[in-house]
Protein backbone atom coordinates (compact mmCIF):
# COMPACT_ATOMS: atom_id res chain seq x y z
CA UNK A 1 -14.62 -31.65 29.93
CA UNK A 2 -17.44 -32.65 32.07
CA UNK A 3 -18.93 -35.71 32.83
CA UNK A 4 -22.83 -35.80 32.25
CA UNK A 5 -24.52 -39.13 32.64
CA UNK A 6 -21.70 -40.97 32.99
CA UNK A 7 -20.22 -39.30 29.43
CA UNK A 8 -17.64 -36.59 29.01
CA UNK A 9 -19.23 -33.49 27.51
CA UNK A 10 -17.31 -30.68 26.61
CA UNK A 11 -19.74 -27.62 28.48
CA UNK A 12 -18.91 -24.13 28.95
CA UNK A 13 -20.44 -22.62 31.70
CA UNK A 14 -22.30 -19.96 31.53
CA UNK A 15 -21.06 -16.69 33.82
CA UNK A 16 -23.09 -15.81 36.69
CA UNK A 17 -24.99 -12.17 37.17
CA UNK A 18 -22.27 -12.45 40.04
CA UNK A 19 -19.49 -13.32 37.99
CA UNK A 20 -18.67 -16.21 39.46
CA UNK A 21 -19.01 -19.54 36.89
CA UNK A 22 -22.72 -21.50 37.52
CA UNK A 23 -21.98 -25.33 38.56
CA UNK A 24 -23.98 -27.70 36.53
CA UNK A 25 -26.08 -29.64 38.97
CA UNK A 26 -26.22 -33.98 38.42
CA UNK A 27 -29.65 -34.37 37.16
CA UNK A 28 -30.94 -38.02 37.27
CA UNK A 29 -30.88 -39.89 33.99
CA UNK A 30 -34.95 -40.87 34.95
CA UNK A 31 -35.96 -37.08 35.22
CA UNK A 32 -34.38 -36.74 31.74
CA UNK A 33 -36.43 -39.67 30.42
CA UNK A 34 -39.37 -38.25 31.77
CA UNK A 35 -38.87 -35.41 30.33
CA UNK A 36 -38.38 -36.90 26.47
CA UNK A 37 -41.77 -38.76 26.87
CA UNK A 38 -43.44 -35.63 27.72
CA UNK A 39 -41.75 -34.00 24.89
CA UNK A 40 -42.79 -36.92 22.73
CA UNK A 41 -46.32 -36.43 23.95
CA UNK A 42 -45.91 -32.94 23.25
CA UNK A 43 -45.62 -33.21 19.78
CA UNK A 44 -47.85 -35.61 19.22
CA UNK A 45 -50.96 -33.63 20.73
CA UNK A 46 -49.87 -30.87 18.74
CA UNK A 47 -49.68 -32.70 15.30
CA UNK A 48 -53.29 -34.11 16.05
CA UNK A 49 -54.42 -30.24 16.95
CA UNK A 50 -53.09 -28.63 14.36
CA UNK A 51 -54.17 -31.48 11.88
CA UNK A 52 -58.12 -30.70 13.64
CA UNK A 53 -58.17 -27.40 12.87
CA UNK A 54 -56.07 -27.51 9.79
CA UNK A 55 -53.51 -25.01 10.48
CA UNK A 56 -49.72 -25.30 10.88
CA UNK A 57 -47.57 -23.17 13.19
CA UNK A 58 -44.08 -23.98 12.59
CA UNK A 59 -42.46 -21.68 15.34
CA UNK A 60 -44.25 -24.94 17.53
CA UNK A 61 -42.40 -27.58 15.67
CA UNK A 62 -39.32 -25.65 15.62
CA UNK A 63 -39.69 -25.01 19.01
CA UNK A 64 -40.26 -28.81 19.94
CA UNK A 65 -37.22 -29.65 17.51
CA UNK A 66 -35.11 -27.73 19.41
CA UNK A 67 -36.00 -29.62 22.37
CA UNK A 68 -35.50 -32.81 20.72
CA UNK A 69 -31.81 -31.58 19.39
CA UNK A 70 -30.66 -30.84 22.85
CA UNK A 71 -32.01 -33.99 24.26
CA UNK A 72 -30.17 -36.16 21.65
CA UNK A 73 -26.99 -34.51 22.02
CA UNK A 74 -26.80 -35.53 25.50
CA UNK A 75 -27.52 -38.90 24.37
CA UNK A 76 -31.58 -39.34 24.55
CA UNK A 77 -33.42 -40.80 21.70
CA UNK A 78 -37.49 -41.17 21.83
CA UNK A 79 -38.65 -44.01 19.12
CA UNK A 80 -41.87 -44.74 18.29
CA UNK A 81 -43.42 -47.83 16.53
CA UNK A 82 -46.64 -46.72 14.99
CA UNK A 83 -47.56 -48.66 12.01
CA UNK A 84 -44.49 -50.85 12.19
CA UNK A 85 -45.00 -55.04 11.67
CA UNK A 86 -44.70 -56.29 14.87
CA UNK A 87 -43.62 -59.66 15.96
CA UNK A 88 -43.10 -61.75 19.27
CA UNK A 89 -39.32 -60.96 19.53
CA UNK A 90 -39.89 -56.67 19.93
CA UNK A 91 -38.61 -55.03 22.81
CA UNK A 92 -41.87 -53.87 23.49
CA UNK A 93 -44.34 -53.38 26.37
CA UNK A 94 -47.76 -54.46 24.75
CA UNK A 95 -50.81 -52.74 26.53
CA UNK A 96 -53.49 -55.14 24.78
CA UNK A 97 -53.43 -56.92 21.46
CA UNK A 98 -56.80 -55.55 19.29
CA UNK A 99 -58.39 -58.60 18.26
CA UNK A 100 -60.04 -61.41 20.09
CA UNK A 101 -58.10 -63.63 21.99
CA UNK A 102 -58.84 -66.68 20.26
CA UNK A 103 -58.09 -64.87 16.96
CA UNK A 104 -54.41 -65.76 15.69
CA UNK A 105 -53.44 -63.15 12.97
CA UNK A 106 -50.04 -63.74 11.13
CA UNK A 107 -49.80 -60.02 10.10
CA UNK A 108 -49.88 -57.42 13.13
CA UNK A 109 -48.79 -53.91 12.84
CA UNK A 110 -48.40 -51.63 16.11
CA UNK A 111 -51.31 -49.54 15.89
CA UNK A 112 -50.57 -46.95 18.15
CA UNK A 113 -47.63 -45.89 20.40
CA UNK A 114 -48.90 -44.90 23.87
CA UNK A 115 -45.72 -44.04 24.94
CA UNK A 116 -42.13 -44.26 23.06
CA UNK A 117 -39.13 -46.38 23.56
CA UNK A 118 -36.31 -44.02 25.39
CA UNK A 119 -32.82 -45.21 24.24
CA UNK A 120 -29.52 -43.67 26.31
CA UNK A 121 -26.34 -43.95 24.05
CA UNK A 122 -28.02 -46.53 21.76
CA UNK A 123 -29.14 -48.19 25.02
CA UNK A 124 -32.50 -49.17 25.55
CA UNK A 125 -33.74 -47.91 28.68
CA UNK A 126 -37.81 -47.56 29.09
CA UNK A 127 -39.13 -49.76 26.48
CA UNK A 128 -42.07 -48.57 24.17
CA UNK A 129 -46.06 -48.97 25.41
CA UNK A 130 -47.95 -50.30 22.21
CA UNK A 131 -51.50 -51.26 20.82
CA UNK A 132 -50.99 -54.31 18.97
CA UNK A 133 -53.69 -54.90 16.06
CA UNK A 134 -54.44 -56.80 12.67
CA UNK A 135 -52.65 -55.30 9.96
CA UNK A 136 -54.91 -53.13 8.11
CA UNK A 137 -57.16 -52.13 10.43
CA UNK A 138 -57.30 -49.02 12.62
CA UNK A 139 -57.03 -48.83 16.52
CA UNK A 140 -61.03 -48.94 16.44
CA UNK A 141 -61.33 -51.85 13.98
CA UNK A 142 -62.12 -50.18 11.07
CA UNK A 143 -60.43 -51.14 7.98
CA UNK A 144 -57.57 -48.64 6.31
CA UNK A 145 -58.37 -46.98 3.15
């Protein structure tokens, strides 16, 4: 067993073109987080392309699933909180609210996710960058069909 992040994992290493056995080197848990967001960000960029020129390539998504898989096996989760309610007591970082100041709504939704929450082990650690708006309207005011 190996410990990665603090976790036993059970790794085999991988033989060497020398033959010798290749050491795993400690990787810092923040490179890893970076990494998910970028991942996240990945995805999402390719969703909206493929959704503008209305064609799917799955060997993407499968490609970016893969990714995904081996990050949460080591314990990484990205969450997002698009069109969730969202209330006062959310662990999240709110970027702006989009409505006027003075304006007081009792139903909010998170309207977009600028950047997801990144959990280690079911452990929060970088929480979520939202848009915080009325419920029923889009990011740019405009009411939902």
């Amino acid at each position: 067993m190996k410990r990665f992040f603090g976790r036993e994992r059970s790794i085999d290493p991988a033989p060497s073109p020398a033959g010798g056995v290749e050491k795993l080197r400690k990787v810092d848990l923040s490179s890893v987080i970076d990494v998910a967001i970028e991942v996240w960000r990945l995805q999402d960029r390719v969703k909206k392309l493929q959704s503008a020129i209305g064609r799917q390539d799955p060997s993407i998504a499968f490609s970016i699933d893969k990714i995904q898989h081996v990050l949460r096996e080591i314990g990484i989760e990205a969450r997002e909180y698009t069109g969730q309610t969202y209330n006062e007591g959310m662990s999240l970082d709110v970027l702006t609210f989009d409505y006027p100041v003075e304006e007081k709504p009792s139903n909010r939704i998170v309207q977009e996710t600028v950047s997801p929450a990144i959990f280690f082990d079911g452990t929060l650690h970088k929480m979520a960058q939202v848009i915080v708006g009325k419920a029923g309207e889009t990011a740019d005011g405009e009411k939902h069909d």
